[in-house]
Structures are given as structure tokens and as C-alpha cells.
N, C-alpha and C. Protein backbone atom coordinates (compact mmCIF):
# COMPACT_ATOMS: atom_id res chain seq x y z
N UNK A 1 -34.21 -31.84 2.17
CA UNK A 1 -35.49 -31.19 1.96
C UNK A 1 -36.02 -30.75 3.31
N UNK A 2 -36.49 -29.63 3.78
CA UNK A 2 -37.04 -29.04 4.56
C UNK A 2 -38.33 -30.06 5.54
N UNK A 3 -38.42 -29.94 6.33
CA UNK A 3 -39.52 -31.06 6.63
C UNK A 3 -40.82 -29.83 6.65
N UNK A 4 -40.67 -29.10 6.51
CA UNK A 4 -42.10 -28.42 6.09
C UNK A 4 -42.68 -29.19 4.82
N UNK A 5 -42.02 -28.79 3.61
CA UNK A 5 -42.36 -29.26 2.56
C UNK A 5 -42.31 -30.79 2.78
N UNK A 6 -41.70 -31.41 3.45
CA UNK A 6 -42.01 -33.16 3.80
C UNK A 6 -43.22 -33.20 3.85
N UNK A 7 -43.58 -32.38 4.64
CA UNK A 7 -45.04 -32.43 5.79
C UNK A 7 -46.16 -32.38 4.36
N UNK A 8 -46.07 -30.85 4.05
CA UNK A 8 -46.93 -30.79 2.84
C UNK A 8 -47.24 -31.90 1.82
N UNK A 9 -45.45 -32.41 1.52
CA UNK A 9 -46.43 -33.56 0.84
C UNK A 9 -47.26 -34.52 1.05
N UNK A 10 -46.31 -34.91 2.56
CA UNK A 10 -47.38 -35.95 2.77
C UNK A 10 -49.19 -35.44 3.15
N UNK A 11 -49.39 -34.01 3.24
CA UNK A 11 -50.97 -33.34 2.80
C UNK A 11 -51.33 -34.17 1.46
N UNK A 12 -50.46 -33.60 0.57
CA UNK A 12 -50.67 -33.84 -0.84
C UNK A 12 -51.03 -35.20 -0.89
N UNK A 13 -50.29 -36.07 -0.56
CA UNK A 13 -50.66 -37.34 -1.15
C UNK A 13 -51.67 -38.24 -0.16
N UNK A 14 -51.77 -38.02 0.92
CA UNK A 14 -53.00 -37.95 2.46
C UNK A 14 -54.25 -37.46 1.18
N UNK A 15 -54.21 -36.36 0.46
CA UNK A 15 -55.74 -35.67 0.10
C UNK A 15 -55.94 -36.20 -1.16
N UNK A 16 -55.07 -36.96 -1.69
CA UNK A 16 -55.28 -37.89 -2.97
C UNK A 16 -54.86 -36.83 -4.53
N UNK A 17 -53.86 -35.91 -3.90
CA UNK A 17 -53.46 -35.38 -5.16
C UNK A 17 -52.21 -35.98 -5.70
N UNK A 18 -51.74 -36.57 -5.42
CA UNK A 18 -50.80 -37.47 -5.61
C UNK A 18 -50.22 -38.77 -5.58
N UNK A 19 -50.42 -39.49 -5.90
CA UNK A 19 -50.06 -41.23 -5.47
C UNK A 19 -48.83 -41.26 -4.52
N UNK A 20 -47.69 -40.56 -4.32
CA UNK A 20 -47.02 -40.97 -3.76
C UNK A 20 -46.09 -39.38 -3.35
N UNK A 21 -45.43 -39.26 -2.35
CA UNK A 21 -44.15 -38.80 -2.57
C UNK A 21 -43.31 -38.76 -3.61
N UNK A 22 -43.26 -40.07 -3.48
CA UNK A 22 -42.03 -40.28 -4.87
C UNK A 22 -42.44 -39.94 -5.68
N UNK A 23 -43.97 -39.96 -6.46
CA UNK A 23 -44.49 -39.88 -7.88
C UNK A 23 -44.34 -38.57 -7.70
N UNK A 24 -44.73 -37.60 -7.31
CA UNK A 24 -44.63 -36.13 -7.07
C UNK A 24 -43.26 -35.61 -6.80
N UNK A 25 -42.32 -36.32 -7.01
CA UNK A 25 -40.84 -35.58 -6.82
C UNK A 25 -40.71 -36.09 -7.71
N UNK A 26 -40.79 -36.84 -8.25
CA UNK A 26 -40.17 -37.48 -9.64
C UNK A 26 -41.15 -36.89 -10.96
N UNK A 27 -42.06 -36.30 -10.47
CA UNK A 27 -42.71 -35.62 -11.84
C UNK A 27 -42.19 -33.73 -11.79
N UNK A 28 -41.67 -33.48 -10.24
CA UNK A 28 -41.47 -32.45 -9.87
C UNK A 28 -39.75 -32.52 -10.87
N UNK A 29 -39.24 -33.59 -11.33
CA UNK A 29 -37.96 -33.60 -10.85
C UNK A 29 -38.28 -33.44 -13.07
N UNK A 30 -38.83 -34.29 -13.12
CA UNK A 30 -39.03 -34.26 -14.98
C UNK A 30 -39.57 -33.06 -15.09
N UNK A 31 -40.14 -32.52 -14.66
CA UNK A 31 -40.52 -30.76 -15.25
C UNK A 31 -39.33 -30.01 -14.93
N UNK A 32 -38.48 -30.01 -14.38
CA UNK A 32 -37.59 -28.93 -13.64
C UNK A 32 -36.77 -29.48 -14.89
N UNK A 33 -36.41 -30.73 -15.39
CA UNK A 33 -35.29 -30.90 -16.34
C UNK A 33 -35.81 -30.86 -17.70
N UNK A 34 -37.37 -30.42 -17.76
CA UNK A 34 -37.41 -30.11 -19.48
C UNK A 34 -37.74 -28.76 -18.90
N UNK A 35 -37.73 -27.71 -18.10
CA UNK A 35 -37.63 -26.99 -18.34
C UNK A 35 -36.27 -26.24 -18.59
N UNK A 36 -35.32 -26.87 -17.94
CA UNK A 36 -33.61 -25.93 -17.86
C UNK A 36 -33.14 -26.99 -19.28
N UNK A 37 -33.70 -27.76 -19.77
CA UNK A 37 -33.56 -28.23 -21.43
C UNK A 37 -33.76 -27.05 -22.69
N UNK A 38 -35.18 -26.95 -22.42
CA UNK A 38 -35.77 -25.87 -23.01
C UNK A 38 -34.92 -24.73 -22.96
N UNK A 39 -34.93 -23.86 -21.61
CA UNK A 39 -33.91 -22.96 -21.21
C UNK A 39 -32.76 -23.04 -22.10
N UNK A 40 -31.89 -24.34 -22.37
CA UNK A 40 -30.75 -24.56 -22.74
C UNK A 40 -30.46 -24.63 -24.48
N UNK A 41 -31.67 -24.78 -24.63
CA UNK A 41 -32.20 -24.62 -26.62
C UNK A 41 -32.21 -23.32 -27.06
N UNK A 42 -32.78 -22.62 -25.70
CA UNK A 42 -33.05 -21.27 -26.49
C UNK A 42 -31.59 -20.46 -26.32
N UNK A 43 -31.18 -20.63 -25.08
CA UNK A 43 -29.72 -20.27 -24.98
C UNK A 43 -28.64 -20.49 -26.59
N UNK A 44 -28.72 -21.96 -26.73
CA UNK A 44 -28.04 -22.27 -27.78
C UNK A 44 -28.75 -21.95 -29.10
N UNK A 45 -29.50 -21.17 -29.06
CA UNK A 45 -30.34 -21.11 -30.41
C UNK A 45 -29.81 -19.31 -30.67
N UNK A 46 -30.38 -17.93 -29.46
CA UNK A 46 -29.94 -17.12 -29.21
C UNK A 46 -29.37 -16.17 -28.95
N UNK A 47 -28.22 -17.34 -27.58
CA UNK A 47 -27.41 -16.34 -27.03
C UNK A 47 -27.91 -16.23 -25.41
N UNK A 48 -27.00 -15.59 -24.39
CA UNK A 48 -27.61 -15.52 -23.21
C UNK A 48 -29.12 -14.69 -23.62
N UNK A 49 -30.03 -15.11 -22.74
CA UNK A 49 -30.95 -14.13 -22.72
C UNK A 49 -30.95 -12.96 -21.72
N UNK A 50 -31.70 -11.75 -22.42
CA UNK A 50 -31.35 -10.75 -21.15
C UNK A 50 -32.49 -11.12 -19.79
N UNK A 51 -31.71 -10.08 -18.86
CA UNK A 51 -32.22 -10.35 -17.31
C UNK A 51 -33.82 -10.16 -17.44
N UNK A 52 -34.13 -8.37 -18.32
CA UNK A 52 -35.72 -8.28 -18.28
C UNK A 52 -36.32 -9.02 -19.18
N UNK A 53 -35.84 -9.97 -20.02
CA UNK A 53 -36.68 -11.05 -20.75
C UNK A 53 -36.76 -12.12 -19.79
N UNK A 54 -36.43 -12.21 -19.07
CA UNK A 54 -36.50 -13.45 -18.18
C UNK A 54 -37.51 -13.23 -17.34
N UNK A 55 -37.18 -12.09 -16.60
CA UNK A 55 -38.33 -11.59 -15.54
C UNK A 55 -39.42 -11.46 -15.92
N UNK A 56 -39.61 -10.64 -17.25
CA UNK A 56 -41.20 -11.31 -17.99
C UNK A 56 -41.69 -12.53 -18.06
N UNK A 57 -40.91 -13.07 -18.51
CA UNK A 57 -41.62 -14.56 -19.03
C UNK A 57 -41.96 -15.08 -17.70
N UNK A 58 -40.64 -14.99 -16.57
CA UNK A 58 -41.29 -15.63 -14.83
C UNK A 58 -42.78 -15.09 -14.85
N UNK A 59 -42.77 -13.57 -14.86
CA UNK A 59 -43.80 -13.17 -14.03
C UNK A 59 -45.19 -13.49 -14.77
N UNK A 60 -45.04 -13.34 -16.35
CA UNK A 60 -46.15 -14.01 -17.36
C UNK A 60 -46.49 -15.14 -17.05
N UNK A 61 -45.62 -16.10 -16.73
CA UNK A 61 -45.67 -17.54 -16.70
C UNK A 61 -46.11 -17.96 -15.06
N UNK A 62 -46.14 -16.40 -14.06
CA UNK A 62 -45.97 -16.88 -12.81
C UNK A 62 -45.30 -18.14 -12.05
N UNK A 63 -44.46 -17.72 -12.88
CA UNK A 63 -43.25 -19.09 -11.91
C UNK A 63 -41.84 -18.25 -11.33
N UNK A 64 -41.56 -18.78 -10.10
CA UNK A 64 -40.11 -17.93 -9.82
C UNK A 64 -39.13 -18.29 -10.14
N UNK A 65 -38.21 -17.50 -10.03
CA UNK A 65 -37.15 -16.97 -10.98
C UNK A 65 -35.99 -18.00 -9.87
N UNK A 66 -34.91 -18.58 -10.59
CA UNK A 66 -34.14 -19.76 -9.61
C UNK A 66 -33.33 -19.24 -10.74
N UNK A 67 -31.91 -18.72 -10.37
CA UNK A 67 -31.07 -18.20 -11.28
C UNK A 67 -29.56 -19.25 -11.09
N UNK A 68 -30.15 -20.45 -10.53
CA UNK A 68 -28.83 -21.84 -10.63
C UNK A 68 -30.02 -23.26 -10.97
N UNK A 69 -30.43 -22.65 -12.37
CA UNK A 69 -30.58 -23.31 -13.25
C UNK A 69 -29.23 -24.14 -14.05
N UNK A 70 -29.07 -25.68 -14.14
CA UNK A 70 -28.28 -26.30 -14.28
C UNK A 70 -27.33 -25.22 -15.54
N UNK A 71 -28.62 -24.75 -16.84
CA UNK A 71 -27.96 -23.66 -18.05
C UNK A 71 -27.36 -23.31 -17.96
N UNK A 72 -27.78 -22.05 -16.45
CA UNK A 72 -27.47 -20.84 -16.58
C UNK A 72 -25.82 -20.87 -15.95
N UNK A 73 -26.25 -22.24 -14.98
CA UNK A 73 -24.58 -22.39 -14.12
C UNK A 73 -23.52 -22.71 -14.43
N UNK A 74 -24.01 -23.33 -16.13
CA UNK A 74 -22.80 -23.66 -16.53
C UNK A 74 -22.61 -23.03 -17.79
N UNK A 75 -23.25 -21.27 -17.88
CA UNK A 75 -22.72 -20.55 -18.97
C UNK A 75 -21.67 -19.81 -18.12
């Protein structure tokens, strides 16, 4: 991990948004795996999804686009 983002967290959890490092990577770490879950339902429900359905939903959802999603790496 970058020690920038080290640094930041330890902001984060210094300003009381977080209990810990750990609690904040480990909640960082459970969202990232129900989301490439999810990802992986709709895949298997679907079919690949296309590229500009994806880029919508990122940019709707304002989240960026990480295209080695555990799913996607192992379609």
C-alpha cells in the first residue's frame, strides 16, 4: 500500500472517522467483495455486460471503473 494512503488513514482514524486502520480496510475489503459478488450474479444471470453499461452505472454510481475485478478476471 502506498504510504500516502497509509498516511491518510492514519488522518482518518487520528479525526475519529474510523476506529482503526484495520476496521477501515477490513470494511474497505467487505464492500469491494460484495461488490465483484454482485458483479458476478449479474454476469451469471446475463452474460458479459457491455463496456457502455458499465461506464454508466460507474459514472451514475460515481465510483471508478477497476477493470481486474476478481469477475471480470476470471471471465
Amino acid at each position: 500500500m502506498p504510504a500516502e494512503q497509509v498516511d491518510e488513514l492514519r488522518r482518518v482514524v487520528a479525526g475519529g472517522e474510523a476506529e482503526s486502520v484495520s476496521s477501515y480496510v477490513a470494511a474497505a475489503v467487505r464492500d469491494r467483495l460484495a461488490r465483484d459478488q454482485a458483479l458476478a450474479r449479474l454476469r451469471e444471470a446475463w452474460g458479459e455486460l457491455p463496456d457502455d453499461a458499465l461506464t454508466w452505472a460507474r459514472r451514475t454510481l460515481g465510483v471508478a471503473g477497476d477493470e481486474t475485478t476478481p469477475a471480470k478476471a476470471a471471465s
